[in-house]
N, C-alpha and C. Protein backbone atom coordinates (compact mmCIF):
# COMPACT_ATOMS: atom_id res chain seq x y z
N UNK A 1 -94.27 150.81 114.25
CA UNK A 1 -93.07 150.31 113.61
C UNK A 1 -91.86 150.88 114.35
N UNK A 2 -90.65 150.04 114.29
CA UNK A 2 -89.41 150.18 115.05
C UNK A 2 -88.70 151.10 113.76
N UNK A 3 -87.60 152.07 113.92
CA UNK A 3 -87.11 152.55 112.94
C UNK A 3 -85.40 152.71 113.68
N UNK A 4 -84.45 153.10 112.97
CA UNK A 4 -83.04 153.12 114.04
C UNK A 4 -82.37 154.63 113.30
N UNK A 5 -82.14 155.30 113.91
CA UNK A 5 -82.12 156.78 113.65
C UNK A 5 -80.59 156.53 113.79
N UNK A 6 -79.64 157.35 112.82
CA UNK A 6 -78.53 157.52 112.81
C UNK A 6 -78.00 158.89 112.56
N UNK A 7 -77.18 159.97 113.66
CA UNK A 7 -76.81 160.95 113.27
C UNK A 7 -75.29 161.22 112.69
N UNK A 8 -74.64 162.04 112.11
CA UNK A 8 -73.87 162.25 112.35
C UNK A 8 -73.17 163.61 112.23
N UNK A 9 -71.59 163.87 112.58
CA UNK A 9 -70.91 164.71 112.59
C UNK A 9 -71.75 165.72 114.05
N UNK A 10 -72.16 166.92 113.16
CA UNK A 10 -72.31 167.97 114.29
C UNK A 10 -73.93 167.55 114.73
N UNK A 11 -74.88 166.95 113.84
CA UNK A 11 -75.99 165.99 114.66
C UNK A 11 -75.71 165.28 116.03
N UNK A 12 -74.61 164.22 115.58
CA UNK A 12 -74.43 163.82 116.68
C UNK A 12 -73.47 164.88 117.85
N UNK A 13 -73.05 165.71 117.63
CA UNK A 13 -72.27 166.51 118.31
C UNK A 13 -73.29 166.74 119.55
N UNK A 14 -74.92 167.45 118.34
CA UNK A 14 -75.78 168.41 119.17
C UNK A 14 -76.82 167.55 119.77
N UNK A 15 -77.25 165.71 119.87
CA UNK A 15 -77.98 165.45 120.17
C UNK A 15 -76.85 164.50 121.23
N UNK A 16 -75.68 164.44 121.27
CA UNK A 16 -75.12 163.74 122.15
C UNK A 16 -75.20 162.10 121.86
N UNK A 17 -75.59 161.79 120.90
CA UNK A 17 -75.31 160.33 120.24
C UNK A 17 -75.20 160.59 118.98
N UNK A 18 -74.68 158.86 118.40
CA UNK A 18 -75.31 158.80 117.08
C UNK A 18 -76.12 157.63 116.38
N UNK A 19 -76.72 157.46 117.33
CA UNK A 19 -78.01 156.35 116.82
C UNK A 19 -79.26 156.11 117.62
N UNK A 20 -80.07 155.91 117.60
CA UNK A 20 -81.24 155.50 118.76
C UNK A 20 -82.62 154.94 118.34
N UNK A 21 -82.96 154.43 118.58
CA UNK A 21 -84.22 153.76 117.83
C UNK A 21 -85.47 154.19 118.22
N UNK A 22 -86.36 154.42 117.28
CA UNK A 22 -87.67 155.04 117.51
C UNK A 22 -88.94 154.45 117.27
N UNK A 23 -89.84 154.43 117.97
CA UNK A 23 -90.99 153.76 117.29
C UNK A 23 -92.08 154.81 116.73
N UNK A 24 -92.65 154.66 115.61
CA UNK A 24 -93.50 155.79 115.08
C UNK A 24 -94.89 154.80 114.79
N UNK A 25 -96.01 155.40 114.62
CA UNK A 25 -96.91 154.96 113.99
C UNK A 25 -96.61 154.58 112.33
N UNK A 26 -97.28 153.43 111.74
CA UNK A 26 -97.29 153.20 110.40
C UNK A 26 -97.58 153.99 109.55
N UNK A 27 -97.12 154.37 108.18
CA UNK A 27 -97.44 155.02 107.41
C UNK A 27 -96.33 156.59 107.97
N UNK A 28 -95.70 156.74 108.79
CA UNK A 28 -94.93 157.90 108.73
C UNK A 28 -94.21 157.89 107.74
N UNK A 29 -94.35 159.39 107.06
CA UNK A 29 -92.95 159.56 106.39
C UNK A 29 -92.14 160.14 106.95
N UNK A 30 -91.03 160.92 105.81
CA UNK A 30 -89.48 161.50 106.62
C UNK A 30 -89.77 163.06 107.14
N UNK A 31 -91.04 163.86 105.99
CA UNK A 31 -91.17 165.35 106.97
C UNK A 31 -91.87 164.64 108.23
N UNK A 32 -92.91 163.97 108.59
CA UNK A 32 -93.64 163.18 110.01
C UNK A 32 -92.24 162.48 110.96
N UNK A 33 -91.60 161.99 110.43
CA UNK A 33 -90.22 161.93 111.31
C UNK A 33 -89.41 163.27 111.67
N UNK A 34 -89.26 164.44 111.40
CA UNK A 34 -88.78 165.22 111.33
C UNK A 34 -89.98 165.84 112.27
N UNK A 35 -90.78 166.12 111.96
CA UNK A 35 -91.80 167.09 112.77
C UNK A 35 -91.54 166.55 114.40
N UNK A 36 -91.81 164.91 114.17
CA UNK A 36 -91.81 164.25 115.57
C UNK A 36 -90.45 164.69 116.68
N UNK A 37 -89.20 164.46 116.20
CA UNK A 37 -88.29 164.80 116.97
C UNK A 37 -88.49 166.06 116.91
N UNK A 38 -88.88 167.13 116.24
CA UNK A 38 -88.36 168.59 116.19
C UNK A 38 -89.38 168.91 117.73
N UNK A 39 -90.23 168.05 117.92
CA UNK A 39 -91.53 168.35 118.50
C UNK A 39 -91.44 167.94 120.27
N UNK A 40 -90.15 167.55 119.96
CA UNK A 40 -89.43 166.88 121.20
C UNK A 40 -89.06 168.19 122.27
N UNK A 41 -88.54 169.26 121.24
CA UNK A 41 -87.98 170.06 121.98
C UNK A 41 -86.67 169.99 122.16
N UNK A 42 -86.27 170.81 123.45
CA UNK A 42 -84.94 171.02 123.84
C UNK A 42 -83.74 170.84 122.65
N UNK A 43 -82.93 169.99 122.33
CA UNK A 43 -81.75 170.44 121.47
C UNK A 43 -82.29 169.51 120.03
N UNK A 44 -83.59 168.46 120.13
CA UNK A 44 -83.99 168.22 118.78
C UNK A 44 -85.28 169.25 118.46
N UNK A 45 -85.12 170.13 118.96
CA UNK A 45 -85.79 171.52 118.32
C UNK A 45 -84.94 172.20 117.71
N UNK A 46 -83.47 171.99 117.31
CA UNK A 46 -82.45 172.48 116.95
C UNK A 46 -82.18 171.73 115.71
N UNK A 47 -82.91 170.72 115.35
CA UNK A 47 -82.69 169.88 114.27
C UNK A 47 -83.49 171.06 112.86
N UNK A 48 -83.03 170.91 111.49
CA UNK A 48 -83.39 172.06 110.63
C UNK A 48 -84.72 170.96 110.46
N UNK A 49 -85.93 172.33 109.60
CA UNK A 49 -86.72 172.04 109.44
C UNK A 49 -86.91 170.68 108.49
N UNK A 50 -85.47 171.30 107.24
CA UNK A 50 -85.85 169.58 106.24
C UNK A 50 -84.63 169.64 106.16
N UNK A 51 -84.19 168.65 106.73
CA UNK A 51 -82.79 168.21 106.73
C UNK A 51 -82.47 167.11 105.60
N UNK A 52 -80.95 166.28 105.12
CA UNK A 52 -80.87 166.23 104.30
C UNK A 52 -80.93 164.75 104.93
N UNK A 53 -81.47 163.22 104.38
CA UNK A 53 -81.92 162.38 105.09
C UNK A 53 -81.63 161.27 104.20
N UNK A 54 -81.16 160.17 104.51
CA UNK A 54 -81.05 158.65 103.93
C UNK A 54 -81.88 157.60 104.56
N UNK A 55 -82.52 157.06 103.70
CA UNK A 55 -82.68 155.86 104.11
C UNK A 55 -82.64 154.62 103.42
N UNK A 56 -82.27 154.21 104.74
CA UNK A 56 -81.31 152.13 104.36
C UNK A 56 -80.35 152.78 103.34
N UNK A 57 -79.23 153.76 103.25
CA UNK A 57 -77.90 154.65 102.04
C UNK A 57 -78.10 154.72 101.18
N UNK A 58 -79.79 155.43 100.90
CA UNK A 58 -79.67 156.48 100.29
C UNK A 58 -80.84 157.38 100.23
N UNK A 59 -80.19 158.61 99.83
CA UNK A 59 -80.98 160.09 100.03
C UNK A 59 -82.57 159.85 99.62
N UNK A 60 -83.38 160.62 100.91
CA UNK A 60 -84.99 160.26 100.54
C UNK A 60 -85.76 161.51 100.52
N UNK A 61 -86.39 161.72 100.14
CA UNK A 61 -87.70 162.92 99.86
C UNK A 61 -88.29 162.89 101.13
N UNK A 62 -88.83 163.80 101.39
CA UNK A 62 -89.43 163.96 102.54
C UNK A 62 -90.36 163.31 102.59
N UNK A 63 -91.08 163.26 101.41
CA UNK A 63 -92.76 161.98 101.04
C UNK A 63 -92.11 160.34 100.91
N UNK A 64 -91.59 160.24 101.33
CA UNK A 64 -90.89 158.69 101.36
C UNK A 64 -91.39 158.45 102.80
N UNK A 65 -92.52 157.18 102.52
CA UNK A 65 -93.16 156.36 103.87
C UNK A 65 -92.03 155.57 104.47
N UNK A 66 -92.04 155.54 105.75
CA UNK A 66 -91.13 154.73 106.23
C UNK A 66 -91.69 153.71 106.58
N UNK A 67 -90.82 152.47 106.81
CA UNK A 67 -91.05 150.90 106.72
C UNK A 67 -90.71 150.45 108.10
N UNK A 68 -90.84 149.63 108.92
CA UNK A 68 -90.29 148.75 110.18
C UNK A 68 -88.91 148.59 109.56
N UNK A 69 -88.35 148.88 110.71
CA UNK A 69 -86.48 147.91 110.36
C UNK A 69 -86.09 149.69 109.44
N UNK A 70 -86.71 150.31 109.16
CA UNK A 70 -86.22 151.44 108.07
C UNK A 70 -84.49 151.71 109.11
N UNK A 71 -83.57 152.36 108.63
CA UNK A 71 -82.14 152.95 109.31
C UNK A 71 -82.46 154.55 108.83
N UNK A 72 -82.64 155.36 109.18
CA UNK A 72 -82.90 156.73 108.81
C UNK A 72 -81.80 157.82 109.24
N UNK A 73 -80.94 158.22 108.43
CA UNK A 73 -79.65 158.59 108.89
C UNK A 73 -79.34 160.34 108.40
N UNK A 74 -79.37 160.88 109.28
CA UNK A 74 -79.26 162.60 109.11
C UNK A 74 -78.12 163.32 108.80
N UNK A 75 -78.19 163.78 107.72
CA UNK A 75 -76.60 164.45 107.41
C UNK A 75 -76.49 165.18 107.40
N UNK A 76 -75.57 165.77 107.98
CA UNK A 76 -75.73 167.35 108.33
C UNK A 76 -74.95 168.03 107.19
N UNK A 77 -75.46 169.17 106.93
CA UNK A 77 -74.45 169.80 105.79
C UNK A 77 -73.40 170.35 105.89
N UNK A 78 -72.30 170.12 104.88
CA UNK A 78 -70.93 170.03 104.90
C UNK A 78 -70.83 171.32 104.55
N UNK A 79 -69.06 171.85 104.37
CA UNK A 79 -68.75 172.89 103.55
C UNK A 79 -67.26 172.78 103.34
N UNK A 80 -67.37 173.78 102.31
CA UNK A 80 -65.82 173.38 101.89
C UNK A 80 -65.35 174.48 100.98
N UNK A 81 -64.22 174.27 100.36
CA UNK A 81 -63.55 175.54 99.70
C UNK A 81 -62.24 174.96 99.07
C-alpha cells in the first residue's frame, strides 16, 4: 500500500521536507510506521519513539492499521507559556 507522510514544524525542519510518500506492506499500523522510518537511520532515527500522529486529521493510536491512500501526518510537540 501507498501511504503520503506529512511532517511538520521542527519534523520537517529535521527531515528536510514535509511530505513524501511511502509504500509499506498491508496491515501496517502507526507504531510499524514509526519503527520503519526510525529503522532508516541517520536523522529519521531522530524521530521520538511514539510520536504524536494523525491520520486523514485526526489523532491515531499507535494500533490504528493503516489503509492505501492513508495521509499520516507527524506533529511535533509544541510548548508554550
Amino acid at each position: 500500500m501507498r501511504i503520503q507522510l506529512l511532517f511538520f514544524a521542527s519534523y520537517r525542519e529535521l527531515l528536510g521536507t514535509g511530505d513524501m510518500p511511502l509504500s509499506l506492506p498491508e496491515g501496517t499500523d502507526v507504531a510499524g510506521l514509526v519503527a520503519e522510518l526510525r529503522g532508516r537511520g541517520g536523522v529519521f532515527s531522530e524521530l521520538p519513539a511514539h510520536p504524536a500522529v494523525a491520520v486523514n486529521e485526526e489523532y491515531a493510536p499507535e494500533d490504528r492499521v493503516l489503509t492505501d491512500g492513508d495521509a499520516v501526518a507527524f506533529i511535533p510537540p509544541v510548548a508554550g507559556g
